[in-house]
N, C-alpha and C. Protein backbone atom coordinates (compact mmCIF):
# COMPACT_ATOMS: atom_id res chain seq x y z
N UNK A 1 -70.57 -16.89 80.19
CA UNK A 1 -70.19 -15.55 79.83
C UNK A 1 -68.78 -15.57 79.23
N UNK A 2 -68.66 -14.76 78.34
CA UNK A 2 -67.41 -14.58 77.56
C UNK A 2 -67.14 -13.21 78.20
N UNK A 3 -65.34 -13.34 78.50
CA UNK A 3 -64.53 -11.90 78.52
C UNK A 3 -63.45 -11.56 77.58
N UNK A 4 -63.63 -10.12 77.17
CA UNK A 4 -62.68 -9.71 76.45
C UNK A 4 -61.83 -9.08 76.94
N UNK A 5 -60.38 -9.67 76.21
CA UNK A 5 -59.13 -9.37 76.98
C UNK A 5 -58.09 -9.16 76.10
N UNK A 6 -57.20 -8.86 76.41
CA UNK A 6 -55.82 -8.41 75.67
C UNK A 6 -55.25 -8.82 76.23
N UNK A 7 -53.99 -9.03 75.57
CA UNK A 7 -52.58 -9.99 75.46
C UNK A 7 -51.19 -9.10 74.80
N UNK A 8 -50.28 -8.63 75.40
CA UNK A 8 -49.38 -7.23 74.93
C UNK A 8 -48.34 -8.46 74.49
N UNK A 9 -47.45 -8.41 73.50
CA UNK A 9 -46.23 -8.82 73.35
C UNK A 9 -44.87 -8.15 72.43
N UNK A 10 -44.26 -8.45 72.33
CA UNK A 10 -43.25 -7.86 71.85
C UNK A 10 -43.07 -8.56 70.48
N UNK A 11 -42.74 -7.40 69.50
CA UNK A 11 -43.01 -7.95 67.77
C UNK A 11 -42.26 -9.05 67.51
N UNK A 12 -40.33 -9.29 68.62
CA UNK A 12 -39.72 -10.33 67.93
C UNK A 12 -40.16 -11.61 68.57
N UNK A 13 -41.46 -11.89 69.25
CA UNK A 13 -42.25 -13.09 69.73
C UNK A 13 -43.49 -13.44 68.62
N UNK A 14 -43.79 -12.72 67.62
CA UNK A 14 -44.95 -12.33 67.21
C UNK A 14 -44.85 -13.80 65.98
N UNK A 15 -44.16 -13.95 65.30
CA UNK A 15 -44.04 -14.63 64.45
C UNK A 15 -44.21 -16.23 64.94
N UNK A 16 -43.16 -16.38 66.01
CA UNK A 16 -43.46 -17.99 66.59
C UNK A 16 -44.63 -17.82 67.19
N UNK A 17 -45.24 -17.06 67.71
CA UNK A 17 -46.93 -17.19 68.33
C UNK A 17 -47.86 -17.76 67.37
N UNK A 18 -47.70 -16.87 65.82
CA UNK A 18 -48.51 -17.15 64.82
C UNK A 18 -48.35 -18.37 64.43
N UNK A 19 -47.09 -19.02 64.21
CA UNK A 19 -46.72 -20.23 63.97
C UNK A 19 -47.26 -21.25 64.63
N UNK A 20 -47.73 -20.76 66.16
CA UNK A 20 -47.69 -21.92 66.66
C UNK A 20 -49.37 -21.97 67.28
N UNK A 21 -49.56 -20.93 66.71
CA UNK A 21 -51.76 -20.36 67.16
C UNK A 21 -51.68 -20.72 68.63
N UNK A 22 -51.01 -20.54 69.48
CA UNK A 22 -51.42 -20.37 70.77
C UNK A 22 -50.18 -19.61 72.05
N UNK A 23 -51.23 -18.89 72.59
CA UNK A 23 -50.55 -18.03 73.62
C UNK A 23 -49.78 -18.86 74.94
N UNK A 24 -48.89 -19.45 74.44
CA UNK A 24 -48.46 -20.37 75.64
C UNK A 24 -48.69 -20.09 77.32
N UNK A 25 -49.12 -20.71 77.96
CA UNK A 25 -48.86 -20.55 79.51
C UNK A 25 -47.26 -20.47 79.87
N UNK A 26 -46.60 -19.27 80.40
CA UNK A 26 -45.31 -19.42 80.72
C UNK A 26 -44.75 -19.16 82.09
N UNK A 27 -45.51 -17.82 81.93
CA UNK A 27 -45.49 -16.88 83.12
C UNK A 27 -45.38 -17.17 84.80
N UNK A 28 -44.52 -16.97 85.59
CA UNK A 28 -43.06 -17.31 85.92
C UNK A 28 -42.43 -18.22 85.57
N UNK A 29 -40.94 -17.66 85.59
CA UNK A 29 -40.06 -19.00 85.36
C UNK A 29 -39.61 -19.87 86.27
N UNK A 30 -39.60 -19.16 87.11
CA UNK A 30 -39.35 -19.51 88.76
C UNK A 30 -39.54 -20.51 89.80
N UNK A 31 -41.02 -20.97 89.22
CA UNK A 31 -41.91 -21.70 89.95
C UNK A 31 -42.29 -21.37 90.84
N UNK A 32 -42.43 -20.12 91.27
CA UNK A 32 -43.12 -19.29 92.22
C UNK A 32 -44.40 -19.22 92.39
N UNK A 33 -45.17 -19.40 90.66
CA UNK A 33 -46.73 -19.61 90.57
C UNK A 33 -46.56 -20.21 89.55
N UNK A 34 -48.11 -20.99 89.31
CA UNK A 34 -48.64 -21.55 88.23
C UNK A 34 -48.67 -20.65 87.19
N UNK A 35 -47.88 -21.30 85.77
CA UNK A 35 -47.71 -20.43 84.83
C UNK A 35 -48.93 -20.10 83.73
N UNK A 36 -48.98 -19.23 83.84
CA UNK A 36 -50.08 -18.33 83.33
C UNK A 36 -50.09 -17.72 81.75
N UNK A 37 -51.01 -17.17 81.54
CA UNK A 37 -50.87 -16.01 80.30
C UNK A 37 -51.63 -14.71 80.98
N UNK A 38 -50.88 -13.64 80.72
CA UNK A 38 -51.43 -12.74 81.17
C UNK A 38 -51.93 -11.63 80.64
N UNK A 39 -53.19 -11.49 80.82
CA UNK A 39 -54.20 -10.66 80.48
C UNK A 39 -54.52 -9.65 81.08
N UNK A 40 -55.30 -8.48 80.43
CA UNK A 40 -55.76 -7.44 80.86
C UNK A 40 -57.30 -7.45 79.93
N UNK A 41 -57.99 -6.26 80.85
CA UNK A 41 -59.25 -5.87 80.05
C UNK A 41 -59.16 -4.74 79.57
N UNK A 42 -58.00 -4.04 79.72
CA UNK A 42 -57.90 -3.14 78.95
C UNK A 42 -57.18 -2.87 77.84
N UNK A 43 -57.65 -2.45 76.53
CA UNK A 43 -56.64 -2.34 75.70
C UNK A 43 -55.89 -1.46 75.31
N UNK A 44 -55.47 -0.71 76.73
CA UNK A 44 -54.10 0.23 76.52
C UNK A 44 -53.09 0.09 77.10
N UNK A 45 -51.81 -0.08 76.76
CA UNK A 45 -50.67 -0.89 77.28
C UNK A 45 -49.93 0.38 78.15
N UNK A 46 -50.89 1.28 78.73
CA UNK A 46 -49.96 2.21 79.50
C UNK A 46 -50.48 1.59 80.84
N UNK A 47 -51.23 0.63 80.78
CA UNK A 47 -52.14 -0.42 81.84
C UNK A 47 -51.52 -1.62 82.42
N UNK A 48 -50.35 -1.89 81.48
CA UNK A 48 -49.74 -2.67 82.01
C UNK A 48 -48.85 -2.21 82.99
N UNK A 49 -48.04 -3.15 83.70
CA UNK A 49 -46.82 -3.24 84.51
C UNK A 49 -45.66 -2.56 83.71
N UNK A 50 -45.51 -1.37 84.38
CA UNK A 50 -44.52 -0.25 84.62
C UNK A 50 -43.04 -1.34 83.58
N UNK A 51 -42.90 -2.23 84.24
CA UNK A 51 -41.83 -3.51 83.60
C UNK A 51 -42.11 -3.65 82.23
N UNK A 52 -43.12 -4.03 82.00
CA UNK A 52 -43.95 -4.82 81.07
C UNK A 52 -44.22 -3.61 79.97
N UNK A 53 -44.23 -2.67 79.80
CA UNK A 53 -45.04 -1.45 79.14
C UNK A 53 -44.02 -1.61 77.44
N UNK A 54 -42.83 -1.25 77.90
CA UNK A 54 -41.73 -0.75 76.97
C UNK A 54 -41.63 -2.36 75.89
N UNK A 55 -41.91 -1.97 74.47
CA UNK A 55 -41.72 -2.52 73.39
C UNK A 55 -43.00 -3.37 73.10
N UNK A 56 -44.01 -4.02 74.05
CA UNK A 56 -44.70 -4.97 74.03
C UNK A 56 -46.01 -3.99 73.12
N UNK A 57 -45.64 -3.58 71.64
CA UNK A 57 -46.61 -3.15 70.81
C UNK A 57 -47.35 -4.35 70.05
N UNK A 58 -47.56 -5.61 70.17
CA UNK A 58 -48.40 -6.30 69.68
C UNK A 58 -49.63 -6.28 70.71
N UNK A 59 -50.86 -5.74 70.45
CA UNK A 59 -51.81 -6.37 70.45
C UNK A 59 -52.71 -7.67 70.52
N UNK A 60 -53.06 -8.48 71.30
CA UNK A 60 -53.74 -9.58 71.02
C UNK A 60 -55.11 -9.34 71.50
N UNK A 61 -56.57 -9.14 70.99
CA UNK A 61 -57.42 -9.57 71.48
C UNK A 61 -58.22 -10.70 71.66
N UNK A 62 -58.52 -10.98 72.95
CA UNK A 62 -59.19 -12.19 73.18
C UNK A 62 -60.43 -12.50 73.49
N UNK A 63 -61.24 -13.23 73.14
CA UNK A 63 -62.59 -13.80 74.18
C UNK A 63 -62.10 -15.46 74.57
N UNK A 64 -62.33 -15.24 76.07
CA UNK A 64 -61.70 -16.37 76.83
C UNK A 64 -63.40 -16.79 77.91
N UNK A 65 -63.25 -17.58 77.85
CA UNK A 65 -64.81 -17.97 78.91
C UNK A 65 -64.32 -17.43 80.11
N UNK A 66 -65.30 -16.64 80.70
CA UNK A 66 -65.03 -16.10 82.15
C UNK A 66 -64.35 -17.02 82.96
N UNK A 67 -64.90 -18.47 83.32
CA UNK A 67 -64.70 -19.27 84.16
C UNK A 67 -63.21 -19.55 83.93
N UNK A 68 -62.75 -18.91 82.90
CA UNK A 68 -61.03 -19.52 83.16
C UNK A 68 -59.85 -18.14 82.80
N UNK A 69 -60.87 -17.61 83.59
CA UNK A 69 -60.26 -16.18 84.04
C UNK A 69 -60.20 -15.96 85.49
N UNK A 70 -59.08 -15.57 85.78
CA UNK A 70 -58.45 -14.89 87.40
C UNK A 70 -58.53 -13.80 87.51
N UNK A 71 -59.05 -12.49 88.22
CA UNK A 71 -58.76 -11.35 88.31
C UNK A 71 -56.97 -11.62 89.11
N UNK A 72 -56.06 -10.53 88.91
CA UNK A 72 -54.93 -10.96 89.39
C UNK A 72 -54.81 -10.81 90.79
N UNK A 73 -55.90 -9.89 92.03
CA UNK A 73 -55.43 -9.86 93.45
C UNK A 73 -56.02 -11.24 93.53
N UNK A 74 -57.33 -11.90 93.07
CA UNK A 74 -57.59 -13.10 93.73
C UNK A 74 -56.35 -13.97 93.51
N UNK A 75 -56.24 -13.85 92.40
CA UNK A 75 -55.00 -15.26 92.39
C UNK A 75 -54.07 -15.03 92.63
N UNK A 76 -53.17 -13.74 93.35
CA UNK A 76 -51.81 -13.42 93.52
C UNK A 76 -52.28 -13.57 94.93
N UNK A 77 -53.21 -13.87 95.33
CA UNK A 77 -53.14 -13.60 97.08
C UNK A 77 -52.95 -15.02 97.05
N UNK A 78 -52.90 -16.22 96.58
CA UNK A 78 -53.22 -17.61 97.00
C UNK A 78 -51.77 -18.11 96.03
N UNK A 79 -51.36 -17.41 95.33
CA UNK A 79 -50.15 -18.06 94.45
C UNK A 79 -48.95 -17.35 94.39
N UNK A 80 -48.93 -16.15 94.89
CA UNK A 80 -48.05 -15.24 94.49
C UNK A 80 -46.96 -14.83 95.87
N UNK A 81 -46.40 -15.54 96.13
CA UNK A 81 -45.44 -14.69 97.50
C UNK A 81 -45.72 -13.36 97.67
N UNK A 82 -45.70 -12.26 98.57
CA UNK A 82 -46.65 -11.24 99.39
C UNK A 82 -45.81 -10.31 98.62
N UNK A 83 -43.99 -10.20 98.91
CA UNK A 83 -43.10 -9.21 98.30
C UNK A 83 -43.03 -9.23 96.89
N UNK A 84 -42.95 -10.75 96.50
CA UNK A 84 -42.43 -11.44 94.96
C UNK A 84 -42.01 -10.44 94.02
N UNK A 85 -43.03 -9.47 93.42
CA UNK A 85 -43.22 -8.90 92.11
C UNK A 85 -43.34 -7.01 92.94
N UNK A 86 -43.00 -6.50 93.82
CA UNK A 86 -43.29 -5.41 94.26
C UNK A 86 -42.00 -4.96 93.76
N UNK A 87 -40.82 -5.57 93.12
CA UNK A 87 -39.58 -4.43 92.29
C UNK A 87 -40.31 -4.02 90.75
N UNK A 88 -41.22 -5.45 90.06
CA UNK A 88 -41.74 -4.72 89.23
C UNK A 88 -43.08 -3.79 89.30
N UNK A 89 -43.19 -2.98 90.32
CA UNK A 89 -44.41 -2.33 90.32
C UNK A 89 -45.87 -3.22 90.39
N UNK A 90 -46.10 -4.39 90.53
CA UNK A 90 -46.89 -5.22 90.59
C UNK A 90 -47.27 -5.58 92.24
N UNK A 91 -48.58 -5.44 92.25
CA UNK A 91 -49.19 -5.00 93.58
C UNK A 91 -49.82 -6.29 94.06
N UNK A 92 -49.71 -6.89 94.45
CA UNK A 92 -50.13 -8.43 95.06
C UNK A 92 -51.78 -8.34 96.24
N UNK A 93 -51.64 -7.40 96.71
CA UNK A 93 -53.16 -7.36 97.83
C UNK A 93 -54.28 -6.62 96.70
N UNK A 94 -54.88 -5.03 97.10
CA UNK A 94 -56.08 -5.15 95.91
C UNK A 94 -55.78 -3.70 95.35
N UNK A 95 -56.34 -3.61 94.42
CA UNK A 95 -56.21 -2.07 93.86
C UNK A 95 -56.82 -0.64 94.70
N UNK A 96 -57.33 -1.15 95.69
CA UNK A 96 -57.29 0.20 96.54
C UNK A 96 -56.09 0.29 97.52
N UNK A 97 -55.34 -0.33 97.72
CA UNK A 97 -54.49 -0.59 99.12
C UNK A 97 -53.08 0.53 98.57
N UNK A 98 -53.54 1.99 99.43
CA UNK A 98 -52.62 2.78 98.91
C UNK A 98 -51.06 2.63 98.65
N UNK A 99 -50.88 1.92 99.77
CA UNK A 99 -48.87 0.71 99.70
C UNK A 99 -48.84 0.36 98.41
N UNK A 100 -49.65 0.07 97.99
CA UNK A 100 -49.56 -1.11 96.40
C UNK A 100 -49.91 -0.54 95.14
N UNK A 101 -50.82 0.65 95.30
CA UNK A 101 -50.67 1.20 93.85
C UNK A 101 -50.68 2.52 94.08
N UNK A 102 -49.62 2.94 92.82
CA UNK A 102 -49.04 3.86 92.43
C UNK A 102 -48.66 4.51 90.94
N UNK A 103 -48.19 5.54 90.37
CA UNK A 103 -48.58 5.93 89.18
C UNK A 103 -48.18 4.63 88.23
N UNK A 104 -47.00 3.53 88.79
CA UNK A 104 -46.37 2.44 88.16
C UNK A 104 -47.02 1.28 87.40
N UNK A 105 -48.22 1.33 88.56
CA UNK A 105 -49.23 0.09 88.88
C UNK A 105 -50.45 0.22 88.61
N UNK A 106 -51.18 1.67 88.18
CA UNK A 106 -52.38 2.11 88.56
C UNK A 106 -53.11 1.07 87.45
N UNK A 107 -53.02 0.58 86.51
CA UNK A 107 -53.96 -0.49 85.69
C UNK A 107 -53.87 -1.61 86.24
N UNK A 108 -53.96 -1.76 87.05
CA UNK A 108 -53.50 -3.24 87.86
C UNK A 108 -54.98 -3.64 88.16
N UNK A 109 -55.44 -3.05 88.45
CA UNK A 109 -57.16 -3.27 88.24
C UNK A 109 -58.03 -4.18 86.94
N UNK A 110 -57.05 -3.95 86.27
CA UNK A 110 -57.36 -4.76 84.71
C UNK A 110 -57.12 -5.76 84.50
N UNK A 111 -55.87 -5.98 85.40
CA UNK A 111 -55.13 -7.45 85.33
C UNK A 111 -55.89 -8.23 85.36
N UNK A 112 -55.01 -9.83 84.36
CA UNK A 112 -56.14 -11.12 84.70
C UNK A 112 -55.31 -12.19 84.66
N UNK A 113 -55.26 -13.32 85.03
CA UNK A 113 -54.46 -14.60 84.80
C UNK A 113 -55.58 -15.82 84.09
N UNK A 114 -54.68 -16.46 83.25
CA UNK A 114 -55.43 -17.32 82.62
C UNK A 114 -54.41 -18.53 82.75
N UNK A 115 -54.94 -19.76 83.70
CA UNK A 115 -53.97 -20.62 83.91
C UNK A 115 -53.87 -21.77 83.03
N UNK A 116 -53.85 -21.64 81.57
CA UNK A 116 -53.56 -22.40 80.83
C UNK A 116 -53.31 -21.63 79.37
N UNK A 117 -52.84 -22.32 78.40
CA UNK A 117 -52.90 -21.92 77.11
C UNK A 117 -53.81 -21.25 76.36
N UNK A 118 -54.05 -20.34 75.71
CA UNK A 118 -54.91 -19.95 74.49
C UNK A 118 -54.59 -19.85 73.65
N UNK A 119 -55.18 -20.57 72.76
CA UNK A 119 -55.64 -20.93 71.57
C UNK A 119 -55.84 -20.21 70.81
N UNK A 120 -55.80 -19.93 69.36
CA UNK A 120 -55.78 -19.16 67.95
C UNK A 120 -57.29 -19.44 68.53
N UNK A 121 -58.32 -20.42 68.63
CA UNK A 121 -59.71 -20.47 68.43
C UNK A 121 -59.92 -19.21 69.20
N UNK A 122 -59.54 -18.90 70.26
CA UNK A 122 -60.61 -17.76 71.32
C UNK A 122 -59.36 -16.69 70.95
N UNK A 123 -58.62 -15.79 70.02
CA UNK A 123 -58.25 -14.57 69.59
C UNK A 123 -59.52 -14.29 68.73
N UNK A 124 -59.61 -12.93 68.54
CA UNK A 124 -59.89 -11.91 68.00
C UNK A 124 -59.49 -10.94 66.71
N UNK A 125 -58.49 -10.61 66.87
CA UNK A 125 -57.52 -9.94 66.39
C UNK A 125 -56.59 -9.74 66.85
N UNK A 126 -55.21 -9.09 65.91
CA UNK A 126 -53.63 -8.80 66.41
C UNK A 126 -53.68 -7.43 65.54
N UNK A 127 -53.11 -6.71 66.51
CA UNK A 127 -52.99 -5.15 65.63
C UNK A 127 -50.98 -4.74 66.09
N UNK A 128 -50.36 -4.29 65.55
CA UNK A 128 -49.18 -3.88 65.64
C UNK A 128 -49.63 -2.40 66.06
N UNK A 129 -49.87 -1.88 67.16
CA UNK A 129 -50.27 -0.63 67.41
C UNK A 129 -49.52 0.52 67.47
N UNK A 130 -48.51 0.39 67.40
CA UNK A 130 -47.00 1.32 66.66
C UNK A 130 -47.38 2.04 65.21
N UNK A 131 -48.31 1.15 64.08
CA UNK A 131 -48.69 0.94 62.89
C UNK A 131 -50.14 0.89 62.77
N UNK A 132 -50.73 0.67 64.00
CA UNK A 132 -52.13 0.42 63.83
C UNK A 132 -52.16 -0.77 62.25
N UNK A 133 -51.60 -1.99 62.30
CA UNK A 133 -51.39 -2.83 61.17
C UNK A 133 -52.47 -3.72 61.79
N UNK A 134 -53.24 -4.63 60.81
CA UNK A 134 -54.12 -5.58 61.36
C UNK A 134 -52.95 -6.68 60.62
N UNK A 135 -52.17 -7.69 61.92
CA UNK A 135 -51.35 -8.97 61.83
C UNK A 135 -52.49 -9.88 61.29
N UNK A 136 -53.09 -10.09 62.24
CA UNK A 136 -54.22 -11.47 61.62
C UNK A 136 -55.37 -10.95 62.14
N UNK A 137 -56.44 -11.88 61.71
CA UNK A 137 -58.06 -11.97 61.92
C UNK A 137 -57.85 -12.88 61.23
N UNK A 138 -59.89 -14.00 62.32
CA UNK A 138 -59.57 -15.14 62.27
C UNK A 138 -59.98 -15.51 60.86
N UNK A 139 -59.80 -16.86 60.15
CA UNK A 139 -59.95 -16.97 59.12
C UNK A 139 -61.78 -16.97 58.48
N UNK A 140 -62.09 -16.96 57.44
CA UNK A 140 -63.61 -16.69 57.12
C UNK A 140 -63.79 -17.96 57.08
N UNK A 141 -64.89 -18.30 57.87
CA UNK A 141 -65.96 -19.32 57.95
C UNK A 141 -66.63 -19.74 57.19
């Protein structure tokens, strides 16, 4: 099974991404968890992390094989320290647990972790949604 997902970034990242056709794994710097790319299934960025929301108007859509997809409570319960990410509105147990979500957090349900790189092969499209601009689509076959 294939899932489709989105990827939010900020326009002055947009250029070395293209350059380099892949969504690097970065995500913490810390070493707190295995660094990730982080995904959602939704493609509205009022879904993201309360943190995360402001400027990140690039668009990425993805199809990524299920199997190397995380929903984020499974994998924040086994990788993620319990407090870690609760200054950025980011809810670590599950999306019903009234403590943990709030108007900040409420797409947190969407969240996904992908613990490795993606690849220009599994995008979709890039839209500048400020502009509704189509950045790329993949090349014709």
């Amino acid at each position: 099974m294939i899932r489709t997902l989105y990827h939010f970034t900020m326009p002055e990242f947009w250029e070395q991404i293209l350059a380099s056709e892949v969504l690097e794994a970065r995500w913490p710097g810390d070493g707190s968890a295995p660094k990730t790319v982080h995904v959602m299934e939704s493609s509205d960025p009022e879904d993201l992390p309360w943190a995360f929301r402001e400027g990140r108007t690039i668009r990425i859509e993805l199809r990524i094989p299920e199997v190397d997809t995380r929903h984020w409570f499974g994998w924040a319960r086994t990788n993620v320290p319990p407090n870690a990410f609760q200054s950025l509105g980011v809810p670590v147990w599950t999306p019903d647990d009234p403590d943990y979500v709030n108007d900040r957090n409420l797409g947190s349900k969407h969240w996904y972790v992908v613990e490795r790189a993606v690849s220009a092969a599994e995008w979709v499209s890039v839209v500048d949604i400020e502009t509704d601009t189509v950045l790329w689509r993949p090349p014709v076959q």
